[in-house]
Protein backbone atom coordinates (compact mmCIF):
# COMPACT_ATOMS: atom_id res chain seq x y z
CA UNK A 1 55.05 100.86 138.76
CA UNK A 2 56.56 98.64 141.48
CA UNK A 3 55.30 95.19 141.89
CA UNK A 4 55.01 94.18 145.63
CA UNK A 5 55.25 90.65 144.46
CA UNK A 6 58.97 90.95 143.61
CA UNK A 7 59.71 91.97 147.21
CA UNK A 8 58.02 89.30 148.88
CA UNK A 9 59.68 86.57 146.77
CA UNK A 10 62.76 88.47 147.23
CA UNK A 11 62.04 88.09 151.23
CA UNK A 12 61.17 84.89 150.64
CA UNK A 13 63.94 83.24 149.20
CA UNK A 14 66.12 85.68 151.70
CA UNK A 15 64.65 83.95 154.71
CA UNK A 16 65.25 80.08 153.38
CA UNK A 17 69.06 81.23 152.60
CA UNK A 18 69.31 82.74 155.94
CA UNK A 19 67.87 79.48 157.50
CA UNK A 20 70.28 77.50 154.90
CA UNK A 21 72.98 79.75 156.35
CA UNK A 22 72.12 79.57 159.93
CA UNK A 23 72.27 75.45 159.59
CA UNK A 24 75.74 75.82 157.38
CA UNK A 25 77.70 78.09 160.32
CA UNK A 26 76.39 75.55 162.70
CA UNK A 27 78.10 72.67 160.93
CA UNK A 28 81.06 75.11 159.87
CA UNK A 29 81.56 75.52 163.92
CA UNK A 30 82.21 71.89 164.29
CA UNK A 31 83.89 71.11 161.12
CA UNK A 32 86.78 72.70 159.43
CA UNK A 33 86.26 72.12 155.28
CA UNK A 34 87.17 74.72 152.56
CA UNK A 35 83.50 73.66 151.18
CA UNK A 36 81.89 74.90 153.95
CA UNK A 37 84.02 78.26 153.95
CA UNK A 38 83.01 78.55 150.31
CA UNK A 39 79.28 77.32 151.11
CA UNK A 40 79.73 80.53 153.36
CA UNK A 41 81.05 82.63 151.09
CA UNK A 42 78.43 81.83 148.73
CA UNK A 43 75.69 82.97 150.96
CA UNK A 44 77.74 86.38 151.93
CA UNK A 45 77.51 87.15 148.17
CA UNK A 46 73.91 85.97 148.01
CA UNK A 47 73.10 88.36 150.88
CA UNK A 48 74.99 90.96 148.57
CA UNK A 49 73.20 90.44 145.44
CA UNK A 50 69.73 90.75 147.54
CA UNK A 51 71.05 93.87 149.47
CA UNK A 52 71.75 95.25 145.77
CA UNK A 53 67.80 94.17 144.55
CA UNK A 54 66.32 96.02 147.73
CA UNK A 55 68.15 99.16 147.12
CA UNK A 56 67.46 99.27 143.29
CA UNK A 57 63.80 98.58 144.27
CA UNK A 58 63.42 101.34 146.91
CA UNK A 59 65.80 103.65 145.83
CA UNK A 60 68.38 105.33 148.16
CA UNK A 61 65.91 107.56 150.07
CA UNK A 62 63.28 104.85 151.09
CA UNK A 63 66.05 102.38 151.56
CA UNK A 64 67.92 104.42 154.30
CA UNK A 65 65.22 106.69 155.64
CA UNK A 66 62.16 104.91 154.81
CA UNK A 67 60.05 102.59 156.93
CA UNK A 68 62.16 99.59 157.82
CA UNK A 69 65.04 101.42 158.01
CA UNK A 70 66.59 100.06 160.89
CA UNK A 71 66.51 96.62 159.78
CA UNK A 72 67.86 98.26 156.20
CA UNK A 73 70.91 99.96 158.37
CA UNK A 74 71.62 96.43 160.12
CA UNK A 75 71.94 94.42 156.91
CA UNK A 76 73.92 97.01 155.56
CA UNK A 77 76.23 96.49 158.42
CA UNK A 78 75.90 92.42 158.43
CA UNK A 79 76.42 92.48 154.52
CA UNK A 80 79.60 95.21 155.03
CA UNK A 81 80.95 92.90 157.68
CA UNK A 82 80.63 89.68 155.35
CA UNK A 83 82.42 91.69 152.53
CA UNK A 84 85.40 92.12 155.02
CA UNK A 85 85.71 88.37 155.94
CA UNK A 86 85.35 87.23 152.55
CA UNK A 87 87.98 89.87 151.42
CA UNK A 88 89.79 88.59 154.40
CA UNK A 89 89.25 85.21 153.25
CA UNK A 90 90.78 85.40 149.45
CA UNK A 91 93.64 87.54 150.65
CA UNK A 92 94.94 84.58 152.90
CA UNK A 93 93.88 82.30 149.99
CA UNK A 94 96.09 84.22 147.92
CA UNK A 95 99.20 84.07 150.68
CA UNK A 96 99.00 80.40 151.76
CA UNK A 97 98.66 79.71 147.21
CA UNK A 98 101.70 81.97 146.95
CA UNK A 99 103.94 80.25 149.67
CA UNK A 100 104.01 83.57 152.15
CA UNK A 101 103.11 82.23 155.93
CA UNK A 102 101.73 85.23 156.69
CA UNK A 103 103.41 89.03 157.46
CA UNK A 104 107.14 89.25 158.12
């Protein structure tokens, strides 16, 4: 049986990260630090871990065609998008670590 419960404090602590996140790209904007950028990518996995929860929760079918769907679709895309940057992210890590300034 599926506890409602779960979801809501699952939805909970998703909306105080997204706030946490909102205030942390604000500061990020004005501020260049490699803590914030990790603060960042700490919250882009976050939102990856709770993407996971919903879809192990609803299963594939509800998840996608369910009620709610179109806010499911959108964090899809916002979560694929955050994957990209932070991929994006460690692969220039990995350049400016191994001495490469970027492609000849």
């Amino acid at each position: 049986k599926r506890r409602p419960d779960r979801i809501f404090l699952l939805d909970s602590m998703s909306g105080l990260m997204i706030g946490m996140n909102m205030i942390t790209i604000g500061i990020a904007s004005d501020v260049d630090s490699t803590f914030l950028e990790q603060v960042e990518l700490f919250f882009a996995f976050f939102f990856l871990v709770e993407l996971l929860c919903k879809l192990r929760y609803s299963g594939m079918r509800r998840f996608f065609l369910g009620p709610g769907r179109t806010w499911n679709w959108f964090e899809l895309v916002v979560v694929v998008l955050s994957m990209v940057d932070a991929a994006a992210y460690f692969y220039e890590i990995s350049h400016v670590e191994n001495g490469a300034n970027g492609p000849s």
